[in-house]
PDB file of N, CA and C in Angstrom:
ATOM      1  N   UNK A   1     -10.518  72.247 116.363  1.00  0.00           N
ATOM      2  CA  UNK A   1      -9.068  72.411 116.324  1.00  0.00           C
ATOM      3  C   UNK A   1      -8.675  73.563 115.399  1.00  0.00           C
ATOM      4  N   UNK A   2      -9.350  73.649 114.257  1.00  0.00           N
ATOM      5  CA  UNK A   2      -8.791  74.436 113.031  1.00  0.00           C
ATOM      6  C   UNK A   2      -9.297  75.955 113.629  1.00  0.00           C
ATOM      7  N   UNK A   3     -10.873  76.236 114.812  1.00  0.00           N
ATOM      8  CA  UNK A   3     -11.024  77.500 114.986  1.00  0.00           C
ATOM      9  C   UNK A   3      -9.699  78.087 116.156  1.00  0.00           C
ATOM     10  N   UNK A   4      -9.696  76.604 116.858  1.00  0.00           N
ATOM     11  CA  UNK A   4      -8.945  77.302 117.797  1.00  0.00           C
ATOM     12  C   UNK A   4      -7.373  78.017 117.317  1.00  0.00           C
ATOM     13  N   UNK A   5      -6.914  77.600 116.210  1.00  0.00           N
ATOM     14  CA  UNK A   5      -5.384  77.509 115.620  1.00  0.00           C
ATOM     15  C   UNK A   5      -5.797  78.859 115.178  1.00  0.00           C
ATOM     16  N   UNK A   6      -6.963  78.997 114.115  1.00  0.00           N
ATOM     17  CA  UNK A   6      -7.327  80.459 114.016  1.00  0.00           C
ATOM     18  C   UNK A   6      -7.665  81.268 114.763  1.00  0.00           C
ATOM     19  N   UNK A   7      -8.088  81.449 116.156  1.00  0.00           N
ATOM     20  CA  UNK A   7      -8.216  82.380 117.059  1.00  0.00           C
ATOM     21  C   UNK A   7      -6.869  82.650 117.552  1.00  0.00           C
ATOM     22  N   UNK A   8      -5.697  81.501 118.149  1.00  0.00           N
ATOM     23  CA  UNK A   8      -4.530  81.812 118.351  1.00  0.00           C
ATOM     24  C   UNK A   8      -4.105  82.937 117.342  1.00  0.00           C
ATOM     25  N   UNK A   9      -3.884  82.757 115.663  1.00  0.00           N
ATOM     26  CA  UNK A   9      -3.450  83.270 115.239  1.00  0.00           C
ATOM     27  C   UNK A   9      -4.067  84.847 114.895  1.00  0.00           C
ATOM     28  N   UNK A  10      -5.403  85.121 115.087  1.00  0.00           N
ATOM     29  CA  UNK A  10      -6.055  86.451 115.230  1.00  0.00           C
ATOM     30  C   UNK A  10      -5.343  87.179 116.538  1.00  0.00           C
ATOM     31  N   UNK A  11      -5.220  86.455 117.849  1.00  0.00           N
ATOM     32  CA  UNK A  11      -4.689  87.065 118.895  1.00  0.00           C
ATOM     33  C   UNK A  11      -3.238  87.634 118.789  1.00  0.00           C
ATOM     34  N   UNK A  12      -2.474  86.374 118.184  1.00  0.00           N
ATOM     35  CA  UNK A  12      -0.671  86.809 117.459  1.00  0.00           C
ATOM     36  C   UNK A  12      -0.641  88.005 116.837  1.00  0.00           C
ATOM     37  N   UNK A  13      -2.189  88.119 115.767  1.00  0.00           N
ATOM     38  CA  UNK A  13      -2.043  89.682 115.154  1.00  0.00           C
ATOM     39  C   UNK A  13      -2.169  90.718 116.041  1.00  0.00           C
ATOM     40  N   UNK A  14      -3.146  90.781 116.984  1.00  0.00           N
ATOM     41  CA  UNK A  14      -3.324  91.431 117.606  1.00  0.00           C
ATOM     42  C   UNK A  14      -2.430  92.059 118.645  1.00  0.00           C
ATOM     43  N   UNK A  15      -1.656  90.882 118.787  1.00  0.00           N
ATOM     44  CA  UNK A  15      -0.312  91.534 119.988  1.00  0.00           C
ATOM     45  C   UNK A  15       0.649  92.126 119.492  1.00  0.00           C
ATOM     46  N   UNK A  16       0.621  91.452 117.887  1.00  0.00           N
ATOM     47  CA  UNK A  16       2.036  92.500 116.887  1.00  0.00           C
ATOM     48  C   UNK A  16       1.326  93.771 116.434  1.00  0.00           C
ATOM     49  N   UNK A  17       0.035  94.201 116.600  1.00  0.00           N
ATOM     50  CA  UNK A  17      -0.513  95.616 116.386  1.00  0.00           C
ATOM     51  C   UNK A  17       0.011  96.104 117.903  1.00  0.00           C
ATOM     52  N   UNK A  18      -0.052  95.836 118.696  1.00  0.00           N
ATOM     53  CA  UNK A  18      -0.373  96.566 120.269  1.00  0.00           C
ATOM     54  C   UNK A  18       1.089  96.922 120.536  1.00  0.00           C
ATOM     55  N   UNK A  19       0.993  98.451 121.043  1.00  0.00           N
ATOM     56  CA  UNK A  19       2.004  98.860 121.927  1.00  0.00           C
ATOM     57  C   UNK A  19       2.110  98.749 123.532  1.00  0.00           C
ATOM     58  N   UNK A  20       3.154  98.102 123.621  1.00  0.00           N
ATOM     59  CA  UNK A  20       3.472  97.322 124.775  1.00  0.00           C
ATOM     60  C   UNK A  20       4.329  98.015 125.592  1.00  0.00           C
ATOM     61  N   UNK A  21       4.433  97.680 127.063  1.00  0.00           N
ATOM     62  CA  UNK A  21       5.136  98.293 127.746  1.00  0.00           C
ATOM     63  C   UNK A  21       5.108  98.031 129.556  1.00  0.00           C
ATOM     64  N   UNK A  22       6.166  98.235 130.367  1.00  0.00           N
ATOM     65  CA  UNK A  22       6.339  97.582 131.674  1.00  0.00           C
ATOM     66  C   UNK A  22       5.479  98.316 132.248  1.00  0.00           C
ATOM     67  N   UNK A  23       4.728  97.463 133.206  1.00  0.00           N
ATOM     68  CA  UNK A  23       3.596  98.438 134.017  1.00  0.00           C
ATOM     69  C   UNK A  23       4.294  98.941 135.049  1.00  0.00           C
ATOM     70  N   UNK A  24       4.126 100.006 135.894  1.00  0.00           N
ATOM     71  CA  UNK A  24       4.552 101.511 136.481  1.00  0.00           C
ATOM     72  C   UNK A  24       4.647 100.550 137.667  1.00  0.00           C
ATOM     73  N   UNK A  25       4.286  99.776 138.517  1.00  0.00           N
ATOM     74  CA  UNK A  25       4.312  99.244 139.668  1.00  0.00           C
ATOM     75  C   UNK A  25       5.751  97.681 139.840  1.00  0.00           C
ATOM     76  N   UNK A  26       6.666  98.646 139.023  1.00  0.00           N
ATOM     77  CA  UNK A  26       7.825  97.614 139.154  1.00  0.00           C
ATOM     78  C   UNK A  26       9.132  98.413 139.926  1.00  0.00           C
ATOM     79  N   UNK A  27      10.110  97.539 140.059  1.00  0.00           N
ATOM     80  CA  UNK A  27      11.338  97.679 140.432  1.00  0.00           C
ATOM     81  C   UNK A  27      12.405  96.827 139.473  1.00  0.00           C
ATOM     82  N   UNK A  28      13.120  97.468 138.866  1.00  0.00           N
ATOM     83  CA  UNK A  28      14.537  96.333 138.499  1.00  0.00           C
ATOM     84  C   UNK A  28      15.592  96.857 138.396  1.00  0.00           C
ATOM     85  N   UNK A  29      16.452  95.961 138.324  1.00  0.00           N
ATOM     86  CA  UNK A  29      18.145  96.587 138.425  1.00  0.00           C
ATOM     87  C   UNK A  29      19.236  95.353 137.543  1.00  0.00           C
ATOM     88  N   UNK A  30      19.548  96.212 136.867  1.00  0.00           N
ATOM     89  CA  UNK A  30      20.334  96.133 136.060  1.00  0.00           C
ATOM     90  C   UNK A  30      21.864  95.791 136.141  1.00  0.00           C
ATOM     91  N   UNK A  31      22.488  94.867 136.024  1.00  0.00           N
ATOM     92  CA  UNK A  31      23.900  94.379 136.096  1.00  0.00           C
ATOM     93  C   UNK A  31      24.348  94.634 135.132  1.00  0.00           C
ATOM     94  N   UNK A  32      25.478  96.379 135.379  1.00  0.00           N
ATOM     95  CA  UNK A  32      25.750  96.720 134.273  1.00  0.00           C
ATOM     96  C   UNK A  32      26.910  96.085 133.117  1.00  0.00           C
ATOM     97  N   UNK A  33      27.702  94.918 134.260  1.00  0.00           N
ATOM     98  CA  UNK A  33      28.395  94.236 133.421  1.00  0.00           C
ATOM     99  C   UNK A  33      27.557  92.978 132.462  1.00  0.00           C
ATOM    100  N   UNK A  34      27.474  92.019 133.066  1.00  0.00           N
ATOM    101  CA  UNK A  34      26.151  91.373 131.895  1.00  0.00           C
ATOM    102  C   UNK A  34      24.978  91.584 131.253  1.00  0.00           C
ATOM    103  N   UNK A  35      24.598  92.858 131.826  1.00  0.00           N
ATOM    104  CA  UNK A  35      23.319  93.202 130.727  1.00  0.00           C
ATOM    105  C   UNK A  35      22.075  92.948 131.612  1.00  0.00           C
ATOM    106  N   UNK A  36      22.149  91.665 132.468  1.00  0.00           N
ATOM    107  CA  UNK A  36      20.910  91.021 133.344  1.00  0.00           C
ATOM    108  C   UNK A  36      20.214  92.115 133.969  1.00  0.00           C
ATOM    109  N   UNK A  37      18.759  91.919 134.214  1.00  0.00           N
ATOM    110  CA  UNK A  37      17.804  92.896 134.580  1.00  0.00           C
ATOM    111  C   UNK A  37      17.245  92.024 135.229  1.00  0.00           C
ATOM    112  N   UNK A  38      16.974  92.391 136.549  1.00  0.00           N
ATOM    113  CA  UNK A  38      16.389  91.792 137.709  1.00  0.00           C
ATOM    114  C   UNK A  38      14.688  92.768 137.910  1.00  0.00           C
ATOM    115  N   UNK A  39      13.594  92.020 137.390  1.00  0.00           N
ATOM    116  CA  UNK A  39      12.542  92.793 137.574  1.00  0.00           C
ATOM    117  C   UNK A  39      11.588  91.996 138.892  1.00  0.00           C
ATOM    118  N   UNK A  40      10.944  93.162 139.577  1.00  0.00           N
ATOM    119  CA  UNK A  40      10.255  92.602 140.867  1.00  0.00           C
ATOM    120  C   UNK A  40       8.768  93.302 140.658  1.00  0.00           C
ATOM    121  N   UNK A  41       7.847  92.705 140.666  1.00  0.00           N
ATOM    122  CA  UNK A  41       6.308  93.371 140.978  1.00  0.00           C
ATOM    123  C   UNK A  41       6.028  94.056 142.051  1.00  0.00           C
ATOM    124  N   UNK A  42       5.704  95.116 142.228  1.00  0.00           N
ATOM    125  CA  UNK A  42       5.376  95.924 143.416  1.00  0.00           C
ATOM    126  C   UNK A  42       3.820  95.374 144.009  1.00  0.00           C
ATOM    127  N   UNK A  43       3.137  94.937 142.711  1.00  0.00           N
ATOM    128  CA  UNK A  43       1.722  95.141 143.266  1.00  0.00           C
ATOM    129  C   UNK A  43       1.490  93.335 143.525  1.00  0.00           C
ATOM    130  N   UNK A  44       1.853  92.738 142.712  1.00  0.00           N
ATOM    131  CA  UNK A  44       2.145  91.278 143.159  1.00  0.00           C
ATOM    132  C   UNK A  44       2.827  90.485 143.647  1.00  0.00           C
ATOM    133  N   UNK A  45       2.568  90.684 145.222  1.00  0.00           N
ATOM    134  CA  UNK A  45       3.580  89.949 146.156  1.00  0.00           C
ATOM    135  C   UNK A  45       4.033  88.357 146.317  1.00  0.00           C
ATOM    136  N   UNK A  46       2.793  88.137 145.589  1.00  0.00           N
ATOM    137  CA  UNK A  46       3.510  86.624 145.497  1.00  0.00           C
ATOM    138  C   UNK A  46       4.559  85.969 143.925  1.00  0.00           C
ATOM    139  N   UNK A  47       4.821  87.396 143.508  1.00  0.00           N
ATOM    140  CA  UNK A  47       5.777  87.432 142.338  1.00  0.00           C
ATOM    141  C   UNK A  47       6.813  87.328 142.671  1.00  0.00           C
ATOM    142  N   UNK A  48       7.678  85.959 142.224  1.00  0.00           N
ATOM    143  CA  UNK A  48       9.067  86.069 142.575  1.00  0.00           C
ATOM    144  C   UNK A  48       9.899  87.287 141.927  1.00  0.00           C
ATOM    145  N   UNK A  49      11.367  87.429 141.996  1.00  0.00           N
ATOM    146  CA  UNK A  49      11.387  88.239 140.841  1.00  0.00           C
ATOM    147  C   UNK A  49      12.371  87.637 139.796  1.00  0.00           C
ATOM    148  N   UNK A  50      12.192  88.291 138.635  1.00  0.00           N
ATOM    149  CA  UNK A  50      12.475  87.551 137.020  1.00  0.00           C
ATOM    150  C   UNK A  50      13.779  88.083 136.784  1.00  0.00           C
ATOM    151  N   UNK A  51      14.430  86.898 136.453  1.00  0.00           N
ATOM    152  CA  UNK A  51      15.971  87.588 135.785  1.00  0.00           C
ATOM    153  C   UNK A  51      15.494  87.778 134.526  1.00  0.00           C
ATOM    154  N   UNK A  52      15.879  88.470 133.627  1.00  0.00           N
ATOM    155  CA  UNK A  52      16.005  88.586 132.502  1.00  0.00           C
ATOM    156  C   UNK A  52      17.790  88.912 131.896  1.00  0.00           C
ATOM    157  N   UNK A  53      17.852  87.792 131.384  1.00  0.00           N
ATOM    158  CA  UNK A  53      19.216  87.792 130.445  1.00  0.00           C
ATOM    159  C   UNK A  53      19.521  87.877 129.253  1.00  0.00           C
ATOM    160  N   UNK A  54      20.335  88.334 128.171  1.00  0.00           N
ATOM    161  CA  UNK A  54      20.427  88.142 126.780  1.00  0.00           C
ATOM    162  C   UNK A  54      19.903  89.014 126.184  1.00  0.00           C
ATOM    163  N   UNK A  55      19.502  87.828 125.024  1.00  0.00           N
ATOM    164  CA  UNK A  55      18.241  88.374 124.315  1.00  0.00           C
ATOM    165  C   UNK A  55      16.451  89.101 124.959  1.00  0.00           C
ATOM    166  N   UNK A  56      16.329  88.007 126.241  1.00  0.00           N
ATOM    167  CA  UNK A  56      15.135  89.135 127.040  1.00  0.00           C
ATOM    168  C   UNK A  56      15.645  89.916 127.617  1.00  0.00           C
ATOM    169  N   UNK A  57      16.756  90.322 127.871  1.00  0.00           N
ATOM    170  CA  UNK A  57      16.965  92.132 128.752  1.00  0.00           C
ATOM    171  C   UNK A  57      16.947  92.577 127.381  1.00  0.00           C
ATOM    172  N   UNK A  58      17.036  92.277 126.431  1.00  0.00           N
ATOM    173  CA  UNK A  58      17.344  93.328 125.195  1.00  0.00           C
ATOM    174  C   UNK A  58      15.908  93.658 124.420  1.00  0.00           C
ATOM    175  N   UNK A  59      14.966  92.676 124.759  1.00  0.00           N
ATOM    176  CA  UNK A  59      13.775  92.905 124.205  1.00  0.00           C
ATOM    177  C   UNK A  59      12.795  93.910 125.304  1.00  0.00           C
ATOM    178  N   UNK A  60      13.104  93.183 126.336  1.00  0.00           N
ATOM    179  CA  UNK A  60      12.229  94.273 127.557  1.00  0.00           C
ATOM    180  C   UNK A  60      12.806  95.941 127.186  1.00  0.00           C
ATOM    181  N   UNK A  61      14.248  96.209 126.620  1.00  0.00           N
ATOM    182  CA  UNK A  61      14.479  97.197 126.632  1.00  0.00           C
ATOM    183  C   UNK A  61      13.642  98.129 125.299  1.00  0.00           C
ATOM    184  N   UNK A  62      13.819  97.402 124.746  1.00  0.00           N
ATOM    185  CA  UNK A  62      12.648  97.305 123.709  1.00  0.00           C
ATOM    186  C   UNK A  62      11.143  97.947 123.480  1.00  0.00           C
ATOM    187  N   UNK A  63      11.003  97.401 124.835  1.00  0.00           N
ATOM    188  CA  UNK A  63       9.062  97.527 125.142  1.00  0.00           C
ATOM    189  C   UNK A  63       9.166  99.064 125.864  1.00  0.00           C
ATOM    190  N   UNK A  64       9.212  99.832 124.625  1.00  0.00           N
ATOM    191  CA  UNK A  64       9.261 101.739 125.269  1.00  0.00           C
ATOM    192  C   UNK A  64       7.869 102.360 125.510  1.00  0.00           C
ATOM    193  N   UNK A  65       6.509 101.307 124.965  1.00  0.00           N
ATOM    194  CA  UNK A  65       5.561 101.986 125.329  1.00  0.00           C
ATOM    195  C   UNK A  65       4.869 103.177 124.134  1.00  0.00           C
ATOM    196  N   UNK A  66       5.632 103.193 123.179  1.00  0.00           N
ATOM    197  CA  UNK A  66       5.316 104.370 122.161  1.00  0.00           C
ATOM    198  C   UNK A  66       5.236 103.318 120.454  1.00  0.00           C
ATOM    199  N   UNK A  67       6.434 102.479 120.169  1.00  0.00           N
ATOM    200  CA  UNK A  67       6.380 101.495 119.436  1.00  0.00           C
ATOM    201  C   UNK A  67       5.546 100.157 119.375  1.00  0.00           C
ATOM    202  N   UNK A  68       4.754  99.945 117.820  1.00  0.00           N
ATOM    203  CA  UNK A  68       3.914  98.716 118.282  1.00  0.00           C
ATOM    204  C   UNK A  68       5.331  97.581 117.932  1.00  0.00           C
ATOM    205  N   UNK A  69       4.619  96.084 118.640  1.00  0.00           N
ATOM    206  CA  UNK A  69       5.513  95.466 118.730  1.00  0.00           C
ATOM    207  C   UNK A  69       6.097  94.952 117.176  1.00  0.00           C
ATOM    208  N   UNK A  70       5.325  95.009 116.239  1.00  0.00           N
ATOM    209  CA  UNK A  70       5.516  94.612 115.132  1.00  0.00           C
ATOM    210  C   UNK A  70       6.795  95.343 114.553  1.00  0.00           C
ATOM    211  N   UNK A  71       7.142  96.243 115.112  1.00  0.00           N
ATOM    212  CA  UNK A  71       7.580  97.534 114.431  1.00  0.00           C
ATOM    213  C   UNK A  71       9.350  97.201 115.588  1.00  0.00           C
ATOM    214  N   UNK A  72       8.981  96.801 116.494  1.00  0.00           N
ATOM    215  CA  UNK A  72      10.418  96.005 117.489  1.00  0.00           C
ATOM    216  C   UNK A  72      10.803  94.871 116.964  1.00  0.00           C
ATOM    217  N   UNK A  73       9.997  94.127 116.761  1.00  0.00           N
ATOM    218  CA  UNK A  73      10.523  92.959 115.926  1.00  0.00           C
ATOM    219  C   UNK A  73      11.064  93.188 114.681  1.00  0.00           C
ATOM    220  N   UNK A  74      10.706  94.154 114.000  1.00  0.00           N
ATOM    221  CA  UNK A  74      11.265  94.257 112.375  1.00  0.00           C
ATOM    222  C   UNK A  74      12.626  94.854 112.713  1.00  0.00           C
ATOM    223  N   UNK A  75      12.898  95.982 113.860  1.00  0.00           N
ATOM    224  CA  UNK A  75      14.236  96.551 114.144  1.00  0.00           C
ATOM    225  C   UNK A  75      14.618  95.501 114.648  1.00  0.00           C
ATOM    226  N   UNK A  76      14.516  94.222 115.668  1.00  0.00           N
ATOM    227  CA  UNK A  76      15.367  93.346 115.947  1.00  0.00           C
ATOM    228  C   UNK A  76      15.795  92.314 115.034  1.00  0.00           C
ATOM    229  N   UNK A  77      14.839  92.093 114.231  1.00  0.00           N
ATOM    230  CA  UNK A  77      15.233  91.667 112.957  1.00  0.00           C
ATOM    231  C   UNK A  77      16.225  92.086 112.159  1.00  0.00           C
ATOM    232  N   UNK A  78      16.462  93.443 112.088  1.00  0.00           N
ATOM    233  CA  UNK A  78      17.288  93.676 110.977  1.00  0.00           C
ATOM    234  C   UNK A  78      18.607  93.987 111.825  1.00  0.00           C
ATOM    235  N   UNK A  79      18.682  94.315 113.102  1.00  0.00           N
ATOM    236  CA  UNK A  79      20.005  94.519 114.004  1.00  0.00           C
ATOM    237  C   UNK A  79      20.699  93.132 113.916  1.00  0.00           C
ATOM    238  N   UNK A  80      19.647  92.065 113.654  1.00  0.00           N
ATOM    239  CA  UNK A  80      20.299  90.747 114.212  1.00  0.00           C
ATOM    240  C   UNK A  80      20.512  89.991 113.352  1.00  0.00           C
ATOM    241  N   UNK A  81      19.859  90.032 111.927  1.00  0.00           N
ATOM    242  CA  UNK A  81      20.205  89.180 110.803  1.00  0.00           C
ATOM    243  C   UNK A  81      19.116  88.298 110.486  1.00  0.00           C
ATOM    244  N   UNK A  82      17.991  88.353 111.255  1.00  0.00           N
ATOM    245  CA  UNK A  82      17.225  87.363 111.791  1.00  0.00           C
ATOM    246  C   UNK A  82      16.034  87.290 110.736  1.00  0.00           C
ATOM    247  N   UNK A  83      15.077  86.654 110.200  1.00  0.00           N
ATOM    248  CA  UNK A  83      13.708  86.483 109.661  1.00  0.00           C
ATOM    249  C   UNK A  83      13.179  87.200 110.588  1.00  0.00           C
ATOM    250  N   UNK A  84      11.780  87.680 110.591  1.00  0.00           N
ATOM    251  CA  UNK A  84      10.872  88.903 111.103  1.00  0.00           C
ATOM    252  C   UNK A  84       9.992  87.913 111.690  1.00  0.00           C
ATOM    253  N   UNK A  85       9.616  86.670 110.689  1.00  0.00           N
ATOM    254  CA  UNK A  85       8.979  85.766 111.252  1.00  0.00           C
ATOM    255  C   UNK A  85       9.229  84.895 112.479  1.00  0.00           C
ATOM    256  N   UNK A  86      10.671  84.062 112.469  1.00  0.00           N
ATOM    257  CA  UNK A  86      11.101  83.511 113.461  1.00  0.00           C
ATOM    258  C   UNK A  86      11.409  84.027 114.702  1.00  0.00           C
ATOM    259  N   UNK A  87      11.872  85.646 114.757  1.00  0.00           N
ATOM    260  CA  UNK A  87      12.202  86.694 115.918  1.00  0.00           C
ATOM    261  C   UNK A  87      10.618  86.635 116.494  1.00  0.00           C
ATOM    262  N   UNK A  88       9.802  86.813 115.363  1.00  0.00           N
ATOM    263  CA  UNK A  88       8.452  87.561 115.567  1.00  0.00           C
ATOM    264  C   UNK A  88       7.802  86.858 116.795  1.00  0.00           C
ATOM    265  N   UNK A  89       7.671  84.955 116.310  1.00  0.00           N
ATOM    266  CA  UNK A  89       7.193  84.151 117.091  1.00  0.00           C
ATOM    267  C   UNK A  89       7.831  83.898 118.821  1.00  0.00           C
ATOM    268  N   UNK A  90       9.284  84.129 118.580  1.00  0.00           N
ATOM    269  CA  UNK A  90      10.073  84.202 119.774  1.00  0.00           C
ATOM    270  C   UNK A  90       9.440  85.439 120.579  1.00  0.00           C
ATOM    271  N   UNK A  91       9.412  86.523 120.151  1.00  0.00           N
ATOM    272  CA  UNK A  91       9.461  87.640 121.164  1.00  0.00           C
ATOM    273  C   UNK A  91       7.691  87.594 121.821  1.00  0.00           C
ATOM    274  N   UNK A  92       6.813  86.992 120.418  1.00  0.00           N
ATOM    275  CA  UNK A  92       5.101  86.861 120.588  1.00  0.00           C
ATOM    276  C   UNK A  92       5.135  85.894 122.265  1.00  0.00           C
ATOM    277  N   UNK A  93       6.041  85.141 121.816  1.00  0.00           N
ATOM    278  CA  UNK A  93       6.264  84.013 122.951  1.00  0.00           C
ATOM    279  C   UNK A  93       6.470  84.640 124.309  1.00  0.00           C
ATOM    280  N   UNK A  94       7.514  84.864 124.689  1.00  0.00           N
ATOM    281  CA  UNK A  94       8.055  86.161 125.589  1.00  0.00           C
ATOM    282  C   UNK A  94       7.428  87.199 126.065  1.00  0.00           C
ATOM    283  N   UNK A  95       6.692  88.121 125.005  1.00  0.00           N
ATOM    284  CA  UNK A  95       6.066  89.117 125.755  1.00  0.00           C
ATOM    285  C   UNK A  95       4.664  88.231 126.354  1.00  0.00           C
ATOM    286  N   UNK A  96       4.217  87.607 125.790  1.00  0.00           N
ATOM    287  CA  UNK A  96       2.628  86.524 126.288  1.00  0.00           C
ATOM    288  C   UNK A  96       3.107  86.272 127.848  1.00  0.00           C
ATOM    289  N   UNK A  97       4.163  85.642 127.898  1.00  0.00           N
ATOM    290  CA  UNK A  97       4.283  85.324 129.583  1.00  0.00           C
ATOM    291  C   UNK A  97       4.207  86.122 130.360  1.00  0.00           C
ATOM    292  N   UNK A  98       4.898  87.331 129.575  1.00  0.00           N
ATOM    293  CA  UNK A  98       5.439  88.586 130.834  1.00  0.00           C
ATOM    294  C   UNK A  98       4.189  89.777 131.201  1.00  0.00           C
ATOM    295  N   UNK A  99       2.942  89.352 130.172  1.00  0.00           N
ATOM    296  CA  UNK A  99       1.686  89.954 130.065  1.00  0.00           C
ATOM    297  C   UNK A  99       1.010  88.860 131.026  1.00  0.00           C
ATOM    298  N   UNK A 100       1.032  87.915 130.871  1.00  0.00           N
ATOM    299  CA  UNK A 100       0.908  86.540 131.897  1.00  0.00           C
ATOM    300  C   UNK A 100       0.882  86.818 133.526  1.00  0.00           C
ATOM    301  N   UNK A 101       2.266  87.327 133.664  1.00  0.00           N
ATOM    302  CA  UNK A 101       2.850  87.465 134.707  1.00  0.00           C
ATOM    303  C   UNK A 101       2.620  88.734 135.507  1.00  0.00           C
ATOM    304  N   UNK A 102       1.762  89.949 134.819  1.00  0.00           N
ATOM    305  CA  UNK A 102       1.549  91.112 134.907  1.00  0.00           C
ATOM    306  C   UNK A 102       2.599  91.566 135.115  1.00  0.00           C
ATOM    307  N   UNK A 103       4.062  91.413 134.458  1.00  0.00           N
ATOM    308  CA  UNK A 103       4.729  92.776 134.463  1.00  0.00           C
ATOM    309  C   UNK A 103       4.675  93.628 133.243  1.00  0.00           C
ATOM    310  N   UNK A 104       3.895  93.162 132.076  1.00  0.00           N
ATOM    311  CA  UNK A 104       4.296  94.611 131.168  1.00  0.00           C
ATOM    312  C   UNK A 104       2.513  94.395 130.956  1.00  0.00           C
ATOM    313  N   UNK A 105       2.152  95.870 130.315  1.00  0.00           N
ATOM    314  CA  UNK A 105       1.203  95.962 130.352  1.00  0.00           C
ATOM    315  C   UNK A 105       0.523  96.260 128.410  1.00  0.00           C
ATOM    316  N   UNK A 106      -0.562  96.173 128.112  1.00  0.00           N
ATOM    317  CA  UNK A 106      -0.770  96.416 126.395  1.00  0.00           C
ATOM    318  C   UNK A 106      -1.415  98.110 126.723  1.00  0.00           C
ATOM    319  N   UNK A 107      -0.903  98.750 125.868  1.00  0.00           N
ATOM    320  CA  UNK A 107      -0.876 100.416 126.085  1.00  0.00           C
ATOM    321  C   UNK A 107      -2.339 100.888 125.227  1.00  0.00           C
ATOM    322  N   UNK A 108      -2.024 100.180 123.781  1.00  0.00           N
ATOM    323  CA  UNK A 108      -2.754 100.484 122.585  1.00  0.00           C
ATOM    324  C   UNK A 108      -2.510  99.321 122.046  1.00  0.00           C
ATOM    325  N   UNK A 109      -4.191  99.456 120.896  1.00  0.00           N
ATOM    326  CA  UNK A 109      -4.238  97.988 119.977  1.00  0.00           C
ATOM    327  C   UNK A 109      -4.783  98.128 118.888  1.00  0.00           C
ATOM    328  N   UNK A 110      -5.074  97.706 117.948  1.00  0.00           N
ATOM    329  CA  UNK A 110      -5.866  97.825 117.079  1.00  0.00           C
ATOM    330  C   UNK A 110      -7.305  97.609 117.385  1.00  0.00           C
ATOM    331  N   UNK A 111      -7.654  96.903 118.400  1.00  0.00           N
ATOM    332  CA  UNK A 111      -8.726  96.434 119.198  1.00  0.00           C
ATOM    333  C   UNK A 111      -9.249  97.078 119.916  1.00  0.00           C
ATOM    334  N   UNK A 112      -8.374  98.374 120.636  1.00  0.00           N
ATOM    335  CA  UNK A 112      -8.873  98.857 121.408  1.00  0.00           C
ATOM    336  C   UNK A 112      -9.471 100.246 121.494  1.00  0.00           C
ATOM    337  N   UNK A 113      -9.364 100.846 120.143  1.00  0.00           N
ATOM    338  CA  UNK A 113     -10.325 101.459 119.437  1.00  0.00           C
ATOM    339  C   UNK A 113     -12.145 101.477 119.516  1.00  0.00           C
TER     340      UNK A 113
END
């Protein structure tokens, strides 16, 4: 139990080193009155496609591909009022699915050196 809690948490580091970003084989569209971002997989057809609302259209906007994520979370942190920690775990949460789901892809890592 205690390695596995520690491997989770080696991987958490690892995703707040890595620059992140939407892989090239998407489509989405944007509702410019609510903010909502409608993303669709090009290469995975049996992908429904994902609303993203809120706070996730604002984080996907986020994922530029040049910034590690650690470094998005500390700016959403401080735009929002928020602990670095509690944002941190939310967004760790969030981007895991959407890496899950193959729409965003890990660019660079500390790992991948």
């Amino acid at each position: 139990m205690e390695q596995a809690i520690g491997d989770q948490r080696r991987e958490s580091e690892q995703l707040f080193e890595a620059v992140i970003a939407p892989v090239s084989a998407l489509a989405f569209v944007r509702d410019d009155e609510s903010g909502d971002l409608t993303v669709l997989s090009f290469v995975d057809t049996s992908c429904r496609p994902v609303l993203l609302s809120g706070t996730a259209a604002v984080i996907w906007g986020e994922l530029d591909g040049v910034r590690p994520l650690k470094l998005i979370v500390r700016e959403l942190a401080a735009d929002y009022g928020l602990e670095e920690q509690v944002i941190g775990e939310q967004v760790l949460d969030f981007v895991a699915q959407l890496l899950d789901a193959r729409l965003l892809q890990i660019l660079d890592s500390a790992t991948s050196a």
